[in-house]
N, C-alpha and C. Protein backbone atom coordinates (compact mmCIF):
# COMPACT_ATOMS: atom_id res chain seq x y z
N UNK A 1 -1.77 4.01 16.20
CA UNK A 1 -0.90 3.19 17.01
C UNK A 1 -0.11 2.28 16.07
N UNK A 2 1.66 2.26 16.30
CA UNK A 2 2.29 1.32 16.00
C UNK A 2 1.18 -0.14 15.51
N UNK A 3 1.22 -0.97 14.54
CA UNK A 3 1.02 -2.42 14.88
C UNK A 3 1.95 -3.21 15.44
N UNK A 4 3.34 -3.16 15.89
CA UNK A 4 3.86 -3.54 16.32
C UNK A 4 4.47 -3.03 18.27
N UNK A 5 3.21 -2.36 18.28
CA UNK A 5 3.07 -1.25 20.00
C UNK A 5 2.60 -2.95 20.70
N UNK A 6 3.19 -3.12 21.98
CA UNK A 6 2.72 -3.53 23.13
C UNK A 6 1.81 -2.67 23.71
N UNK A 7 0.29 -3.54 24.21
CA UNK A 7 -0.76 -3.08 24.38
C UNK A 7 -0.78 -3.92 25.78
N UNK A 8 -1.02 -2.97 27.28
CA UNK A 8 -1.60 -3.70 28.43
C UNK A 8 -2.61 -3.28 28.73
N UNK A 9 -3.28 -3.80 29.51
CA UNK A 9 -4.16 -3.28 30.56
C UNK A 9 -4.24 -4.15 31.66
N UNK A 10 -4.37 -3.37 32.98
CA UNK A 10 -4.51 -3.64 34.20
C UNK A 10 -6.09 -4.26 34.92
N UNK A 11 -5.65 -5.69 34.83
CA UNK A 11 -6.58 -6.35 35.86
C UNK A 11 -6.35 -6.90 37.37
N UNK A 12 -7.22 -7.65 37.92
CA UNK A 12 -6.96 -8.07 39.31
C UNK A 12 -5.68 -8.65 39.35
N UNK A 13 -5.13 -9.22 38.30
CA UNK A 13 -3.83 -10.17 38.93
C UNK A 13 -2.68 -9.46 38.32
N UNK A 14 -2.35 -8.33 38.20
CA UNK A 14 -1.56 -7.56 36.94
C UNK A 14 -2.21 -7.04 36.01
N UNK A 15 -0.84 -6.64 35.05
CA UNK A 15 -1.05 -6.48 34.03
C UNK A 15 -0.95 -7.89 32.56
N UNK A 16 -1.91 -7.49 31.65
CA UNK A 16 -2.05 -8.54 30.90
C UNK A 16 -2.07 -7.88 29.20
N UNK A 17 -1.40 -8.76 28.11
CA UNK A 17 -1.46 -8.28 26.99
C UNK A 17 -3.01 -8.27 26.75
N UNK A 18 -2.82 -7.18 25.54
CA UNK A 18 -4.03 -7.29 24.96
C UNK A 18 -4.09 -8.16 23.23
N UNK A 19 -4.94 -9.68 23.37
CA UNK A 19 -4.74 -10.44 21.94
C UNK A 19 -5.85 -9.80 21.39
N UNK A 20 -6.63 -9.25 21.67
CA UNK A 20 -7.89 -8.93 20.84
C UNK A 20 -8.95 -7.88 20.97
N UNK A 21 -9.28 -7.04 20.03
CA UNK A 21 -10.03 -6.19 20.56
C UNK A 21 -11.66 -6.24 19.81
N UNK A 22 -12.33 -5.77 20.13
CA UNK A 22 -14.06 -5.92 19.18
C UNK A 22 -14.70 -4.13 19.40
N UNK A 23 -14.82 -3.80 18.47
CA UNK A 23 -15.45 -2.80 18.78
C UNK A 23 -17.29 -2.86 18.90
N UNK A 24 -18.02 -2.52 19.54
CA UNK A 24 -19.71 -2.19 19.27
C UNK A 24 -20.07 -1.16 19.50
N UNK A 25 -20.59 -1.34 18.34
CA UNK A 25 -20.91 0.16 17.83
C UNK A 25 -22.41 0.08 18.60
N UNK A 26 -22.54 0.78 18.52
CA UNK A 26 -24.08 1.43 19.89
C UNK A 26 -24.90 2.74 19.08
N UNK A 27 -26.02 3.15 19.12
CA UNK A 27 -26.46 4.42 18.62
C UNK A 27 -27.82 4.58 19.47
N UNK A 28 -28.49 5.91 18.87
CA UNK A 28 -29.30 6.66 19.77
C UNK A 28 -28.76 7.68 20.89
N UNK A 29 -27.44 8.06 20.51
CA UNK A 29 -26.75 8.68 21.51
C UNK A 29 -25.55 8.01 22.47
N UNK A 30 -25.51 6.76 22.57
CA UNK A 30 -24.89 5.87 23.43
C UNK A 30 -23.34 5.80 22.73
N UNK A 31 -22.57 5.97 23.59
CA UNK A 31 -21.43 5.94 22.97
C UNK A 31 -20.90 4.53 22.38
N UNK A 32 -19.88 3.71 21.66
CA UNK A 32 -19.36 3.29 20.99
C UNK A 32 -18.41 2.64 22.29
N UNK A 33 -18.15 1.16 22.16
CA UNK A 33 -17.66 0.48 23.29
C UNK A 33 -16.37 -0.18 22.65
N UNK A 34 -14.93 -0.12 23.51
CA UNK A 34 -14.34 -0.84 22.80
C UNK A 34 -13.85 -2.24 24.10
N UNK A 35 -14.34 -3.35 23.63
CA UNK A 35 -14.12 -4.49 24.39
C UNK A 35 -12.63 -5.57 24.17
N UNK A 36 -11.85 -5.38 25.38
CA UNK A 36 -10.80 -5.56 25.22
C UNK A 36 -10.64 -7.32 25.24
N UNK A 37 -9.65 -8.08 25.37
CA UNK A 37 -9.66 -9.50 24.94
C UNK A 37 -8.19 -9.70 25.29
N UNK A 38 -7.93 -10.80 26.74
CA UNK A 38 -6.57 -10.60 26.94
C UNK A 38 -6.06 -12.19 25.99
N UNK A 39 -4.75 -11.49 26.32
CA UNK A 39 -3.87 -13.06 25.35
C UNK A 39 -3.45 -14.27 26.09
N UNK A 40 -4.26 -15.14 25.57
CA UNK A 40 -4.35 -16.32 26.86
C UNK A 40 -3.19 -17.33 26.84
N UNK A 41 -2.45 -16.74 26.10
CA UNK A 41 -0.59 -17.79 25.95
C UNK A 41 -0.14 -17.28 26.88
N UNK A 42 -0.47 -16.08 27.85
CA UNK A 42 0.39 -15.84 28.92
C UNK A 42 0.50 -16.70 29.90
């Protein structure tokens, strides 16, 4: 992905940027989570 791509995702009130993301990593079979983080200057 671009670093300069606009990133949304859709919550209850709209859509909202995304400022941050965290990945956790998980094992024993469990997949790999990516936890999104909206941008709160909106």
């Amino acid at each position: 992905m671009p670093k300069d791509a606009v990133v949304l995702y859709e919550g209850d009130a709209g859509y909202a940027l995304v400022g941050g993301i965290d990945l956790q990593r998980n094992g024993n079979g469990v997949p790999d989570e990516v936890i999104l983080f909206p941008d709160m200057s909106e």
